[in-house]
N, C-alpha and C. Protein backbone atom coordinates (compact mmCIF):
# COMPACT_ATOMS: atom_id res chain seq x y z
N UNK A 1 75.22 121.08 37.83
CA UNK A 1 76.33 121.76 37.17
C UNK A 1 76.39 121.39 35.69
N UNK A 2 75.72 120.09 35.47
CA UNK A 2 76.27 119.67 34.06
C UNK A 2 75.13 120.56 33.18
N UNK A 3 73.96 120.33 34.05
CA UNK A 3 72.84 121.02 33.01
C UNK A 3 73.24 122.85 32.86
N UNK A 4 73.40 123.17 33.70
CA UNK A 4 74.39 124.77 33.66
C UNK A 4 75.11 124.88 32.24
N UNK A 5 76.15 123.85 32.25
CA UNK A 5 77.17 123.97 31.21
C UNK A 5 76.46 123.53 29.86
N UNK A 6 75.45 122.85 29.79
CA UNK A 6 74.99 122.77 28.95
C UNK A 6 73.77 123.97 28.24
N UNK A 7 73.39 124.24 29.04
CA UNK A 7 72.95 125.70 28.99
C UNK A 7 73.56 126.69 28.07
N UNK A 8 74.74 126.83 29.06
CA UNK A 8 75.54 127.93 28.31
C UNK A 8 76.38 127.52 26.84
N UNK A 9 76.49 126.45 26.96
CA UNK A 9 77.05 125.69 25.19
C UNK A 9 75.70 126.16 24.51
N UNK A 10 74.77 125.70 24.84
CA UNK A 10 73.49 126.20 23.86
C UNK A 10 73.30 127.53 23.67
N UNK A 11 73.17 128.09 24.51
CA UNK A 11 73.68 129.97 24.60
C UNK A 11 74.23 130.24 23.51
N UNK A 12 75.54 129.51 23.63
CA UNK A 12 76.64 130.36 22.84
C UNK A 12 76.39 129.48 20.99
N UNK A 13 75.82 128.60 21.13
CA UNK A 13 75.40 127.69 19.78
C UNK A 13 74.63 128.93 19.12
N UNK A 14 73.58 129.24 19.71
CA UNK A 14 71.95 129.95 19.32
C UNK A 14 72.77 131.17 18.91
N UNK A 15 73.97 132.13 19.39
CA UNK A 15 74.34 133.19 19.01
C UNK A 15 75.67 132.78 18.24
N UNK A 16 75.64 131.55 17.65
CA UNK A 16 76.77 131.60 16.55
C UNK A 16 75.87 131.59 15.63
N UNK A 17 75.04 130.61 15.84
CA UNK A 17 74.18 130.40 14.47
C UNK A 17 73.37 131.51 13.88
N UNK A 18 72.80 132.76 15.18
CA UNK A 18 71.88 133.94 14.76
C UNK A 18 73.75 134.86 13.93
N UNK A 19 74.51 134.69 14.01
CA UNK A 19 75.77 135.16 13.64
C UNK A 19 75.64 134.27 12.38
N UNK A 20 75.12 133.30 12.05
CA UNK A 20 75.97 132.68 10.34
C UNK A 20 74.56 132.87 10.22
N UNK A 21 73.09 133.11 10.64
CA UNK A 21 71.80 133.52 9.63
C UNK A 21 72.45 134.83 8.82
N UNK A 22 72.80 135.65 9.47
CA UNK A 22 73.06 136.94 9.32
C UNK A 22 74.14 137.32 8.31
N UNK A 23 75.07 135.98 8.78
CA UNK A 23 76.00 135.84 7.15
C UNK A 23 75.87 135.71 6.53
N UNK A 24 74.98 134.72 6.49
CA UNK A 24 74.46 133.98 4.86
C UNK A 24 73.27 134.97 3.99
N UNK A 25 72.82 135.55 4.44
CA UNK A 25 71.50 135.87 4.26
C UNK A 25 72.23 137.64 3.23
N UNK A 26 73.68 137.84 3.94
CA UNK A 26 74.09 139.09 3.49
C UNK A 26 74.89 138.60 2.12
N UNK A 27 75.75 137.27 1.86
CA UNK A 27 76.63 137.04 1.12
C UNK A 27 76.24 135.63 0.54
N UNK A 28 74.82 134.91 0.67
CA UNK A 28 74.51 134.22 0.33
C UNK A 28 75.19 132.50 -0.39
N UNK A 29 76.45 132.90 0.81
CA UNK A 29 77.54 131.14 0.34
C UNK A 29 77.29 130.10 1.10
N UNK A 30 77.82 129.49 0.00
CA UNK A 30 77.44 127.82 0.77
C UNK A 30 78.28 127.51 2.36
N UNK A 31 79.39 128.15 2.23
CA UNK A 31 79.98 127.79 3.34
C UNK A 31 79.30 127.96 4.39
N UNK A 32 78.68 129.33 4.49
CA UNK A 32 77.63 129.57 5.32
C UNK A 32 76.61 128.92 6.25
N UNK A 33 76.13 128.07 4.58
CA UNK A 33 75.13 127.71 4.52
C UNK A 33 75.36 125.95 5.19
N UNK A 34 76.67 125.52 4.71
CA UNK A 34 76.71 124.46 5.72
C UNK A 34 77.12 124.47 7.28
N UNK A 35 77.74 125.72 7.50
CA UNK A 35 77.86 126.04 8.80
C UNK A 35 76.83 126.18 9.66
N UNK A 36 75.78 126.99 9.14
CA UNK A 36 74.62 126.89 9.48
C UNK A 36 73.50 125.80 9.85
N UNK A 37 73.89 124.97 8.55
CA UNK A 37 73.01 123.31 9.31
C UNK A 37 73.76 122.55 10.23
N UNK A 38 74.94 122.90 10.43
CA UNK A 38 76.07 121.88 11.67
C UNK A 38 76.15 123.22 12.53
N UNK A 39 75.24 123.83 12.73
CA UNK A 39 75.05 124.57 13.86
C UNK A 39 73.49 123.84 14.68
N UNK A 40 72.98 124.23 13.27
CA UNK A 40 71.56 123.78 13.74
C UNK A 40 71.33 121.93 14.71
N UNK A 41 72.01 121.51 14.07
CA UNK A 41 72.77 119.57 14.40
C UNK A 41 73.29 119.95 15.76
N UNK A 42 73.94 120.79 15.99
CA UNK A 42 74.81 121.23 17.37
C UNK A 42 73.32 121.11 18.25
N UNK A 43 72.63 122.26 18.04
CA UNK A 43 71.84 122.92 19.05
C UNK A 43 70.83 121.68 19.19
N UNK A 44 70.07 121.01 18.24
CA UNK A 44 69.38 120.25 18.06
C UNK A 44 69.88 119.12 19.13
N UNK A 45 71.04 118.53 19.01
CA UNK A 45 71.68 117.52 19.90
C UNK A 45 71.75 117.88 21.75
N UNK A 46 72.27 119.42 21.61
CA UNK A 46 72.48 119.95 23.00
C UNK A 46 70.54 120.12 23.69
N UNK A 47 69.82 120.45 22.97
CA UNK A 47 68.47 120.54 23.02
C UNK A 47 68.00 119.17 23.71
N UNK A 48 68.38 118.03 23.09
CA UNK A 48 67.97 116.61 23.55
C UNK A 48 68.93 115.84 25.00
N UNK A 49 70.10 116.51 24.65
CA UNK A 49 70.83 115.90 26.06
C UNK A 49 70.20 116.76 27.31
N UNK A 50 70.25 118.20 27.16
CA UNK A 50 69.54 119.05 28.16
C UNK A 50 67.90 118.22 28.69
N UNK A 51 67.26 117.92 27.78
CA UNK A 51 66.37 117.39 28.05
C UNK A 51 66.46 115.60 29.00
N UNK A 52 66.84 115.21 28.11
CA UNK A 52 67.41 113.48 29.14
C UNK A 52 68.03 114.29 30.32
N UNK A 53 68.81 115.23 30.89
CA UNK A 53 69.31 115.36 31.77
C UNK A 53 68.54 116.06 32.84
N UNK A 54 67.53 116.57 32.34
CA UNK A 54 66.40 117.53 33.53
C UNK A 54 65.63 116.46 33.66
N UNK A 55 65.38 115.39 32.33
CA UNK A 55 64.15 114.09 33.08
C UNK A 55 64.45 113.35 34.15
N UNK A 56 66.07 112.97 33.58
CA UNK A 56 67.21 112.00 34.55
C UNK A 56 67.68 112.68 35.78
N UNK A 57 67.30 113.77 36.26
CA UNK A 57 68.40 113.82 37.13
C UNK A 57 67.01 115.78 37.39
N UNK A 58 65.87 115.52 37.74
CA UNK A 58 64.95 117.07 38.37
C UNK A 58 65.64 117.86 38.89
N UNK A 59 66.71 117.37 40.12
CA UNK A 59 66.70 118.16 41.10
C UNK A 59 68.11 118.96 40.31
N UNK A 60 68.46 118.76 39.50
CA UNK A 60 69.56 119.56 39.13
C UNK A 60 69.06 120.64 37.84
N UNK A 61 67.57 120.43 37.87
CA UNK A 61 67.15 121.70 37.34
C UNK A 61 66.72 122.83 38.04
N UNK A 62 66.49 122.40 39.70
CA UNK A 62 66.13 123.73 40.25
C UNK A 62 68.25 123.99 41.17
N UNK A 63 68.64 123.24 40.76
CA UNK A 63 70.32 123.91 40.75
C UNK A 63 70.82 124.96 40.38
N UNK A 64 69.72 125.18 39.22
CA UNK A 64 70.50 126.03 38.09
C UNK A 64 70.42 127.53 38.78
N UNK A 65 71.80 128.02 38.42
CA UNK A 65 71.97 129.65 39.30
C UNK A 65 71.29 130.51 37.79
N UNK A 66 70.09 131.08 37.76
CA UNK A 66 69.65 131.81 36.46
C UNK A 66 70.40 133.47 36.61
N UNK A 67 70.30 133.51 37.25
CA UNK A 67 71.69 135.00 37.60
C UNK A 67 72.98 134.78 36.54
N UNK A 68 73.83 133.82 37.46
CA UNK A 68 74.67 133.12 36.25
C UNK A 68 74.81 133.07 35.04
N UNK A 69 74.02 132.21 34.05
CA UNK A 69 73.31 132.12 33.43
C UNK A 69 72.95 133.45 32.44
N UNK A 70 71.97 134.10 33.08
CA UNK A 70 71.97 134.91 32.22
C UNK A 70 73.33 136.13 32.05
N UNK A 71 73.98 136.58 33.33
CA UNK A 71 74.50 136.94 32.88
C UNK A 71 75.90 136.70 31.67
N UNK A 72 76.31 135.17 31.51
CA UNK A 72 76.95 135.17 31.22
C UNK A 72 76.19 134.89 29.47
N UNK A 73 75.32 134.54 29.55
CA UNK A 73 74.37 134.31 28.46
C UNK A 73 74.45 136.38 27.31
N UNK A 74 74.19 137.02 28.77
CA UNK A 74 74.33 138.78 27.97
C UNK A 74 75.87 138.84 27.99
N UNK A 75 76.64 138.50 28.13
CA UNK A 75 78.12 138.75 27.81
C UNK A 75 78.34 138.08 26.68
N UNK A 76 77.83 137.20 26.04
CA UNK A 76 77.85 136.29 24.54
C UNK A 76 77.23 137.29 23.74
N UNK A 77 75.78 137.43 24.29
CA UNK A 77 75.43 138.12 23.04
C UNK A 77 75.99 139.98 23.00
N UNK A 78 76.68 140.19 23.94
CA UNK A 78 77.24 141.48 23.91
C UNK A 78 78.47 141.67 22.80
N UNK A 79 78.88 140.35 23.15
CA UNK A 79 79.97 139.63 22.71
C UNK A 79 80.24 140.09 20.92
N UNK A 80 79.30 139.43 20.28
CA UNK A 80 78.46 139.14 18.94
C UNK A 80 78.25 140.45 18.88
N UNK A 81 77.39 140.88 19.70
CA UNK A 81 76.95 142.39 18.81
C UNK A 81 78.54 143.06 18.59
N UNK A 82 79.10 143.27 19.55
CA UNK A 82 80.14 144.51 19.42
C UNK A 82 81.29 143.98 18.27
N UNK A 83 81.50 142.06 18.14
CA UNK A 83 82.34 142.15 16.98
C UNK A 83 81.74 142.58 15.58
N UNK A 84 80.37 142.38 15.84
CA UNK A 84 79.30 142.82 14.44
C UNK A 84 79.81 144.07 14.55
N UNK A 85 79.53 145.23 15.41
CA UNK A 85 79.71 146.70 15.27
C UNK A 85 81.40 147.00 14.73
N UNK A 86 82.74 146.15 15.08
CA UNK A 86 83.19 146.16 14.91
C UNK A 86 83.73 145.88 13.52
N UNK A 87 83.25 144.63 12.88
CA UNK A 87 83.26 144.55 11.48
C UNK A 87 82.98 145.18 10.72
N UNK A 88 81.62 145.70 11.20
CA UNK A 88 80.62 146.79 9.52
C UNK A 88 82.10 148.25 9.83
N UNK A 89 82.27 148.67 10.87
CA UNK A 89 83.20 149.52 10.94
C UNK A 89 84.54 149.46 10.19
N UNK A 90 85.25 148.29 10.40
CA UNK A 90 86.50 148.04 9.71
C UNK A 90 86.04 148.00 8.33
N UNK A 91 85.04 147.28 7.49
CA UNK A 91 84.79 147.74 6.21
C UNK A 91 84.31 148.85 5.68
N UNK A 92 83.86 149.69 6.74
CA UNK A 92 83.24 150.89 5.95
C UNK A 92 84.94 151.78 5.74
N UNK A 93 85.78 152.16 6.85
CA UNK A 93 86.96 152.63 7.09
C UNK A 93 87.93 151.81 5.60
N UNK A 94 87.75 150.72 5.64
CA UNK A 94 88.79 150.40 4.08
C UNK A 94 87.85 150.68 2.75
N UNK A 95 86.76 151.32 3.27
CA UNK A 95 85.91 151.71 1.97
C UNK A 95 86.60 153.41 1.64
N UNK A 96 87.11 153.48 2.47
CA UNK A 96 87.25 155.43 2.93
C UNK A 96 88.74 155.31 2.04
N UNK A 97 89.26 154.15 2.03
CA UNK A 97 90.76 154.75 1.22
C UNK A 97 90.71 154.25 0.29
N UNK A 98 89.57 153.86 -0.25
CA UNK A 98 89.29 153.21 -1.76
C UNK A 98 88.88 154.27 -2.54
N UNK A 99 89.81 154.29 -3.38
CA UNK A 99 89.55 155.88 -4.63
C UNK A 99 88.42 155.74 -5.21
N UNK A 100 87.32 154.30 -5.35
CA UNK A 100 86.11 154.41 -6.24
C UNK A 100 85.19 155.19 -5.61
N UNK A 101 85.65 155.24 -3.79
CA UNK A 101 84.37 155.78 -2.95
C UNK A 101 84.38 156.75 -3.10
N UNK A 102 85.59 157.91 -3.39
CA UNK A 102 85.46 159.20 -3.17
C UNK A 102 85.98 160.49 -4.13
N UNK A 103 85.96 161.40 -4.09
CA UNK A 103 86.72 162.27 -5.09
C UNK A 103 87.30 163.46 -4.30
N UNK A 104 87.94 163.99 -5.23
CA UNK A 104 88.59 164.95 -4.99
C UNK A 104 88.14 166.58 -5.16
N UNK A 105 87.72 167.45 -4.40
CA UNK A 105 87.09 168.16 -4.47
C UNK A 105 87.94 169.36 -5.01
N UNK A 106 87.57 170.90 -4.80
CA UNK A 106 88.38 172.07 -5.95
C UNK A 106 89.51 172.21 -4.95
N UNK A 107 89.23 171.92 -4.11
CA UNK A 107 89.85 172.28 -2.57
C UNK A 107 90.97 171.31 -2.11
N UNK A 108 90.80 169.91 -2.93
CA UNK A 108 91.71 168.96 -2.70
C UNK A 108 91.36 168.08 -1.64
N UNK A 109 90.31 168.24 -1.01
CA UNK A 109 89.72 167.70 0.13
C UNK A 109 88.84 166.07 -0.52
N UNK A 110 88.92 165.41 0.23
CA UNK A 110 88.16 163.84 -0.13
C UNK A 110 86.02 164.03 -0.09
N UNK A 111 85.67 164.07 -1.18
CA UNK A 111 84.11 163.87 -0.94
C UNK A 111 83.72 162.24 -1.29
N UNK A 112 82.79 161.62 -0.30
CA UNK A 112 82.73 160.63 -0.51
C UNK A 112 81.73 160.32 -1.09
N UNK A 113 81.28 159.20 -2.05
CA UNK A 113 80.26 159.10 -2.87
C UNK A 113 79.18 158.83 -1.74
N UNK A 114 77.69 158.60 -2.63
CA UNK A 114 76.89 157.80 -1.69
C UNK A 114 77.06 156.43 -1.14
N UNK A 115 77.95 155.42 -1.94
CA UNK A 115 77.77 154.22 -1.76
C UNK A 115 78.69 153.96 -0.52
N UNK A 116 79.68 154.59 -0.07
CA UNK A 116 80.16 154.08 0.72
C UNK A 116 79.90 153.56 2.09
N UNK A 117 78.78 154.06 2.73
CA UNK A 117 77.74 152.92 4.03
C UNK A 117 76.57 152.26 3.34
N UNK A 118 76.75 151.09 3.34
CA UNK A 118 75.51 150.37 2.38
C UNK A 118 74.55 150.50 3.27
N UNK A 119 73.26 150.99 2.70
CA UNK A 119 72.15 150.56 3.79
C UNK A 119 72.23 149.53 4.58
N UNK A 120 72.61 148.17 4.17
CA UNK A 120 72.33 147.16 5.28
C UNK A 120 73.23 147.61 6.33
N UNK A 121 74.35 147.79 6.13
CA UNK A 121 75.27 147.94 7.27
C UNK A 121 74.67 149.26 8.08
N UNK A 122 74.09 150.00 7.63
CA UNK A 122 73.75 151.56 8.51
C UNK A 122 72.67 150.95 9.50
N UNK A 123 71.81 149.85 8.84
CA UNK A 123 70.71 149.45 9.62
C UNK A 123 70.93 148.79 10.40
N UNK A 124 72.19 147.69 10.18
CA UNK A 124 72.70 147.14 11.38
C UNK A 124 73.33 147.44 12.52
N UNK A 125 74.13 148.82 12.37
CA UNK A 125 74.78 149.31 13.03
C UNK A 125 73.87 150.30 14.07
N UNK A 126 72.73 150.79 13.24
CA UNK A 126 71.58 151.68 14.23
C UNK A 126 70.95 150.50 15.14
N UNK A 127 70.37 149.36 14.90
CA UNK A 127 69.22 148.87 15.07
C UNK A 127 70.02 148.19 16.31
N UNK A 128 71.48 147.79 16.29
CA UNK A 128 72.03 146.90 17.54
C UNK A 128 72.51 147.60 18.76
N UNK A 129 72.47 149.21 18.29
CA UNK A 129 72.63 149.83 19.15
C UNK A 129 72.08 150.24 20.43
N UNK A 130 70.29 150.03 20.55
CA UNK A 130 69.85 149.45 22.01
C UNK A 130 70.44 148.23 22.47
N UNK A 131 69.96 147.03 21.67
CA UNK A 131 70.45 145.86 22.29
C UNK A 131 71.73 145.80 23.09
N UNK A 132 72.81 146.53 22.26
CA UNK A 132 74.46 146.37 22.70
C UNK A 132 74.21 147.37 24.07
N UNK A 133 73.52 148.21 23.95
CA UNK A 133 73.41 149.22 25.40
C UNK A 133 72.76 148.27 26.52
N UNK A 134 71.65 147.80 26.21
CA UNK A 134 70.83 147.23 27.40
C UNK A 134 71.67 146.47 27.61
N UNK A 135 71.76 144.91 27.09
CA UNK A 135 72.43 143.79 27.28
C UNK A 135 73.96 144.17 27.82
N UNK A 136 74.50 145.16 26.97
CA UNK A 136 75.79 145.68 27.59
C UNK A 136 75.91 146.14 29.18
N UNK A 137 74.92 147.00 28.81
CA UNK A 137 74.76 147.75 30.89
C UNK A 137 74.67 146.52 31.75
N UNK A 138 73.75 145.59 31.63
CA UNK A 138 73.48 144.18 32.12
C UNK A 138 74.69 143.57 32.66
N UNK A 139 75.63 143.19 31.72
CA UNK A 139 76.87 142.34 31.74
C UNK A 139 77.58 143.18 32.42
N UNK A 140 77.78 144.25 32.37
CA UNK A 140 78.74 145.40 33.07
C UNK A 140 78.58 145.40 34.81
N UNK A 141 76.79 145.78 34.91
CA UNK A 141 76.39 146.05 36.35
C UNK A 141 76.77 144.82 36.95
N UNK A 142 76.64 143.41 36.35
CA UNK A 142 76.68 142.16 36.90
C UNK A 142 78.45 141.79 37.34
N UNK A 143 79.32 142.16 36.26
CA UNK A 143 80.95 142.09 36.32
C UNK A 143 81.05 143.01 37.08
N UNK A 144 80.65 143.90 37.51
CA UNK A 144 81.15 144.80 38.87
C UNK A 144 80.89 145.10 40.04
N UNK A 145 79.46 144.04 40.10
CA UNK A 145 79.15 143.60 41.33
C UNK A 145 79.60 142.34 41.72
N UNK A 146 80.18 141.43 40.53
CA UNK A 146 80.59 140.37 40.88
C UNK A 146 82.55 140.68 41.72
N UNK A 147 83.27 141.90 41.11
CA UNK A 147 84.43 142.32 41.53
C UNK A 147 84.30 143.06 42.54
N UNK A 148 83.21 143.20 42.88
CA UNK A 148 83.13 144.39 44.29
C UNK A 148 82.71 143.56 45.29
N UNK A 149 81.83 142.66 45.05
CA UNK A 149 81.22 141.96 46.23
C UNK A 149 81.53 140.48 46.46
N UNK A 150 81.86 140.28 45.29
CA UNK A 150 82.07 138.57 45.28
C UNK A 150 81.14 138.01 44.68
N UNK A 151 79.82 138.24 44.26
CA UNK A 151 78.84 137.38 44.19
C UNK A 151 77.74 138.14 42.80
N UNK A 152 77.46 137.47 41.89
CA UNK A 152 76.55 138.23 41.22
C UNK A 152 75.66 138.39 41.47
């Protein structure tokens, strides 16, 4: 059980930290950037106890429920993607009532410039859109077999 939970702390480490690469790399701050190495210190540490604990203690590595596991592993990263999809959205939408983005046409109607979806965000928002489907369907089929049947 302990190596389980440690599992899934690492899980959820590996998809904070692929979450602050992704920050830093867009807005290039330090805060980021130290979040990022006391992520890396996190995983690095959970990496070595996982290890002493499968040397110390075998039989609680074939314990491990990988069903479990992964599914709760695709509910993290479902997790991540959809607040990502959610963010680039809320900024593009407060880009829409910002008068630099758009004008006013003969008609009185709003035209919006080009800048208002930055490429990065269009690419992020296309490119996560398998992942969030597969991994999504995953976590879904698994939560509703786990409420229908009892058991994942």
């Amino acid at each position: 059980m302990l190596i389980t939970l440690l599992l899934l702390t690492l899980a959820f480490a590996f998809c904070f930290q692929f979450l602050l690469i992704i920050l830093y790399v867009s807005n290039k701050s330090d805060n980021y950037f130290k979040s990022l190495l006391g992520t890396f210190i996190i995983n690095t540490t959970l990496m070595i106890l996982i290890s002493i604990v499968a040397i110390g203690n075998p039989e609680d590595v074939y314990s491990i429920n990988i069903k479990f596991v992964s599914w709760v592993v695709s509910g993290i990263i479902c997790f991540f993607v959809l607040i990502l999809k959610i963010s680039i959205t809320i900024r593009i939408v407060k880009r829409t009532k910002d008068p630099q983005y758009y004008d006013i046409n003969f008609f009185g109607k709003k035209v919006y410039k080009p800048g208002l979806v930055r490429p990065k965000e269009f690419l992020a928002l296309i490119a996560s859109v398998p992942i969030f489907l597969l991994i999504g369907a995953y976590f879904v089929a698994r939560l509703i077999n786990l409420i229908l049947y009892g058991h994942i």
